[in-house]
C-alpha atoms as a PDB file:
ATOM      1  CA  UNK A   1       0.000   0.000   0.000  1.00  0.00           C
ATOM      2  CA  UNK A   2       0.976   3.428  -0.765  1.00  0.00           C
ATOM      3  CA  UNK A   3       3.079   5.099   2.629  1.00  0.00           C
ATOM      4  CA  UNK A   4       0.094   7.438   3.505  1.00  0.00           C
ATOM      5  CA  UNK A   5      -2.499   4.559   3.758  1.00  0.00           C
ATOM      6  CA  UNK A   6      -3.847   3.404   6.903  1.00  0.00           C
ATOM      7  CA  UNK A   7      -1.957  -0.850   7.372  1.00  0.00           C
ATOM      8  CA  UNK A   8      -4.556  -3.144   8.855  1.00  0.00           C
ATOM      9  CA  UNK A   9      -2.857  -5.321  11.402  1.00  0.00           C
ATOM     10  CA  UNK A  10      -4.644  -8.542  12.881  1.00  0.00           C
ATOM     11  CA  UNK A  11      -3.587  -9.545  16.126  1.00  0.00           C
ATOM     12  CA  UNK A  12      -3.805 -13.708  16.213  1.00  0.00           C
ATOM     13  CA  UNK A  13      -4.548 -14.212  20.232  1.00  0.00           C
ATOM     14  CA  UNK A  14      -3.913 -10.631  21.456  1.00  0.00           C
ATOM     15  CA  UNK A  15      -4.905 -11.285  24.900  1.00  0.00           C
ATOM     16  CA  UNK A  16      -4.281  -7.943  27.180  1.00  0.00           C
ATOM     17  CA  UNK A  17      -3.547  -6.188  24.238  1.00  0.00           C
ATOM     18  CA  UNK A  18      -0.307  -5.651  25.030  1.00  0.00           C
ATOM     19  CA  UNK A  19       1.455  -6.516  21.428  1.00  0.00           C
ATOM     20  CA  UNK A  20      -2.297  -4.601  19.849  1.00  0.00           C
ATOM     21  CA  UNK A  21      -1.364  -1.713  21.644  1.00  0.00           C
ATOM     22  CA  UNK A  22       2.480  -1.893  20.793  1.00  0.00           C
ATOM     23  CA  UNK A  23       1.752  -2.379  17.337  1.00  0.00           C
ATOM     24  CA  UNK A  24       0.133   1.022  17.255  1.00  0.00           C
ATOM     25  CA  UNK A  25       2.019   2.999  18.725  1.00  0.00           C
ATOM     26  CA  UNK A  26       4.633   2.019  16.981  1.00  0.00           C
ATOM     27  CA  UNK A  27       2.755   2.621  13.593  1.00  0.00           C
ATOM     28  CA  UNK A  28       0.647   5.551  13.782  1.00  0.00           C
ATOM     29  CA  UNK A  29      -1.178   4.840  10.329  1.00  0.00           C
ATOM     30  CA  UNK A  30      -2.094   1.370  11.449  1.00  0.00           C
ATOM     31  CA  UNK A  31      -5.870  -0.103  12.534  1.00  0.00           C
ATOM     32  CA  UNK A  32      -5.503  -3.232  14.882  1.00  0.00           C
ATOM     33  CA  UNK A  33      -8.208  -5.983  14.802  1.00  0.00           C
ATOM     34  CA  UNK A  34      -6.873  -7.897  18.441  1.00  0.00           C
ATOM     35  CA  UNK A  35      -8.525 -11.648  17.773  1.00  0.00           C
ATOM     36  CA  UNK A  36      -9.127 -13.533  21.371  1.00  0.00           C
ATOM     37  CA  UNK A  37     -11.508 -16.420  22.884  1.00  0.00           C
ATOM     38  CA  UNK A  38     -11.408 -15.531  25.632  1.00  0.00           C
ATOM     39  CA  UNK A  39     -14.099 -12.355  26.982  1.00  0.00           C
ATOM     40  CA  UNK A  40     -12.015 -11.422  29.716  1.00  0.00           C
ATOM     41  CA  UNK A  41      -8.536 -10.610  28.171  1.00  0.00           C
ATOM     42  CA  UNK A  42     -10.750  -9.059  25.331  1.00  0.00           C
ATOM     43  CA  UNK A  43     -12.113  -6.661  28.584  1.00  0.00           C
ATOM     44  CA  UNK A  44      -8.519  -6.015  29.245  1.00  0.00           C
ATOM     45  CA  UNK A  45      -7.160  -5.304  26.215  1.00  0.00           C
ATOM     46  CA  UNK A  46     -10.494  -2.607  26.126  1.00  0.00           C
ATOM     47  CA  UNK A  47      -9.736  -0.838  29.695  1.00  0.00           C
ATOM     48  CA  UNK A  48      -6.101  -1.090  29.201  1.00  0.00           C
ATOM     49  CA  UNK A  49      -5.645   0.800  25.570  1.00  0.00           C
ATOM     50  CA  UNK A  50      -3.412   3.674  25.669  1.00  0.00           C
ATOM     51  CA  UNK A  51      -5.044   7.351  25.390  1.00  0.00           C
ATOM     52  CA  UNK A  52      -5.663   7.454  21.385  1.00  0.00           C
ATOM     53  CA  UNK A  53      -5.940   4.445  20.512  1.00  0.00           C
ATOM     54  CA  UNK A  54      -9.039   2.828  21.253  1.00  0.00           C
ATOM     55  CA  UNK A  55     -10.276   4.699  17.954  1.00  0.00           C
ATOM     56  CA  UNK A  56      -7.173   2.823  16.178  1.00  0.00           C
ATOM     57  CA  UNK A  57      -8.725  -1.069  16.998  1.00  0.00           C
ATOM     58  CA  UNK A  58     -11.438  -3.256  16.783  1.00  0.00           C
ATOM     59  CA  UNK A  59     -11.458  -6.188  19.879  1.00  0.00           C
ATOM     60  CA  UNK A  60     -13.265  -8.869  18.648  1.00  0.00           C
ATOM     61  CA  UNK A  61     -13.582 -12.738  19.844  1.00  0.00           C
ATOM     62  CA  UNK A  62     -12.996 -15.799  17.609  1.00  0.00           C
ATOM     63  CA  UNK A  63     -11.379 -19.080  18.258  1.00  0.00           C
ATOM     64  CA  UNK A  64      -8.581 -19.300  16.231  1.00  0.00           C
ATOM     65  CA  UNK A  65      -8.901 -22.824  15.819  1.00  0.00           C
ATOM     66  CA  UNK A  66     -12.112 -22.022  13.235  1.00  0.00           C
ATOM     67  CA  UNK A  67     -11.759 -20.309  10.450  1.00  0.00           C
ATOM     68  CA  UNK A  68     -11.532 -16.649  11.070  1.00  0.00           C
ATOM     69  CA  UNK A  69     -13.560 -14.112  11.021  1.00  0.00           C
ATOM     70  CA  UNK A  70     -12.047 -11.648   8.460  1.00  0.00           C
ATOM     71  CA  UNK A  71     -12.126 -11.432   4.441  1.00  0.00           C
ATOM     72  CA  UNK A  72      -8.640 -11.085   3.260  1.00  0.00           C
ATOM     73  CA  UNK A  73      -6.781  -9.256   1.871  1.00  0.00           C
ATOM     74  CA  UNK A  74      -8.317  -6.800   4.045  1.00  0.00           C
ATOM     75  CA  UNK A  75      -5.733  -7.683   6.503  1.00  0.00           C
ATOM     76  CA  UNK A  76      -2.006  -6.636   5.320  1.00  0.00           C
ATOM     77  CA  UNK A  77      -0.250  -8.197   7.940  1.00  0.00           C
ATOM     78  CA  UNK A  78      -0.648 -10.619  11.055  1.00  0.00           C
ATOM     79  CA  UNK A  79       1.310 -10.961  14.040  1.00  0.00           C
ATOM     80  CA  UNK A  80       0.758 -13.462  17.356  1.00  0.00           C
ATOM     81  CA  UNK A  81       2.700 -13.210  20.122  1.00  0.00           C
ATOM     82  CA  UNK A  82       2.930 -16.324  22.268  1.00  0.00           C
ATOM     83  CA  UNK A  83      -0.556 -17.816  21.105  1.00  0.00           C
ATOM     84  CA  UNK A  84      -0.164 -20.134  18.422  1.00  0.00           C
ATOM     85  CA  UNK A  85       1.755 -22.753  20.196  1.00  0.00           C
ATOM     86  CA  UNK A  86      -1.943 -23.922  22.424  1.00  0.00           C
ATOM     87  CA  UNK A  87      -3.602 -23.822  19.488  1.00  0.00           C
ATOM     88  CA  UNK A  88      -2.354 -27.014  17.672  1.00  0.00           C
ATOM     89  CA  UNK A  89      -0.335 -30.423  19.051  1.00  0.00           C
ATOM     90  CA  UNK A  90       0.883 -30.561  15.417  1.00  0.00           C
ATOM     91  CA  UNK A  91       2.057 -28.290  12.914  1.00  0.00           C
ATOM     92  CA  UNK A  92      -1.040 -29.562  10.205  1.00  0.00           C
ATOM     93  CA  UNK A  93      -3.588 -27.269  12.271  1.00  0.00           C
ATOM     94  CA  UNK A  94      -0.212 -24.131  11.987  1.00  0.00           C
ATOM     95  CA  UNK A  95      -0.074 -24.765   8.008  1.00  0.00           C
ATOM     96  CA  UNK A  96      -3.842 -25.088   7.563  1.00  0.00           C
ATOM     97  CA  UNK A  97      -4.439 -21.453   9.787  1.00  0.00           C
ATOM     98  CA  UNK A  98      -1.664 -20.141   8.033  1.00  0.00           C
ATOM     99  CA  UNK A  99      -2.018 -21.365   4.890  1.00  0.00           C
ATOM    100  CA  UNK A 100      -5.159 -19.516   4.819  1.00  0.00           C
ATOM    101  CA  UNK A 101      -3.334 -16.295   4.956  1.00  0.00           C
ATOM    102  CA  UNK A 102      -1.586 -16.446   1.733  1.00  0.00           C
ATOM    103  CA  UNK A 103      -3.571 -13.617   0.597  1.00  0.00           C
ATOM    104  CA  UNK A 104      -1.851 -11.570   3.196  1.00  0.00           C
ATOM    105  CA  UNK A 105       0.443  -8.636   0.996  1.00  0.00           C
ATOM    106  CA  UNK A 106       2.402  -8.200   4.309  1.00  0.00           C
ATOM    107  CA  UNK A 107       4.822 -10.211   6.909  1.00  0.00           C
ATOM    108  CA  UNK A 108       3.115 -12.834   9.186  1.00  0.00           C
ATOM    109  CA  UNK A 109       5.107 -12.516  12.161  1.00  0.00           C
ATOM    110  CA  UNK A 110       4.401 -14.863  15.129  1.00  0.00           C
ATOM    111  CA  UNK A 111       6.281 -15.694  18.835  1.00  0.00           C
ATOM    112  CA  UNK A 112       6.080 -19.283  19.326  1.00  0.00           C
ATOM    113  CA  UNK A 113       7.513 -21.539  22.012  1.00  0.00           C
ATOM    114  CA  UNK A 114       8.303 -25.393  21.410  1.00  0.00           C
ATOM    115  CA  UNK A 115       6.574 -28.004  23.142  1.00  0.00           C
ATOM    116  CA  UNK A 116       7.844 -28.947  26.611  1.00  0.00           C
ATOM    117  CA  UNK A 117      10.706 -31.473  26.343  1.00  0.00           C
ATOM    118  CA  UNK A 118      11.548 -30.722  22.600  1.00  0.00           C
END
């Protein structure tokens, strides 16, 4: 996208909203969408925004083992930040969630941890 167009950024298991919130302040043209299951991080990712942002994201609750709820391309880039790793006990379910983002024009950029004893 052209430099003065607003990036939309989907955060994959955004939790507090810590890495949403990060991700906008350190782009000021970009709109979050913060993806969670669960209602109460989603509450506090919504009390904890900083001051000019909550205008800058949409909170919204999916499981991320379904398909999700977005069209794409509309997203241009994805991050997760220590999330992906409980979704799946195998990488199949990783390729088939990502795989479904190769529509994406930007990076996918995700935190992961290996299982325990790997």
């Amino acid at each position: 996208r052209a430099q003065a167009e607003t990036w939309v950024v989907a955060d994959l298991g955004c939790g507090s909203g810590l890495s949403t919130t990060q991700v906008l302040k350190d782009f000021p043209r970009a709109f979050a969408l913060g993806l969670d299951i669960s209602e109460d991080m989603l509450g506090i990712a919504a009390r904890e925004a900083l001051p000019g942002t909550k205008a800058r994201r949409d909170l919204i609750r999916a499981d991320l083992k379904q398909p999700l709820p977005l069209r794409l391309p509309a997203v241009d880039t994805v991050v997760s930040i220590s999330a992906l790793q409980w979704l799946f006990e195998d990488v199949s379910g990783w390729k088939r969630l990502l795989g479904g983002m190769k529509e994406v024009p930007g990076p996918v950029v995700a935190q992961v941890y290996p299982p325990a004893g790997s």
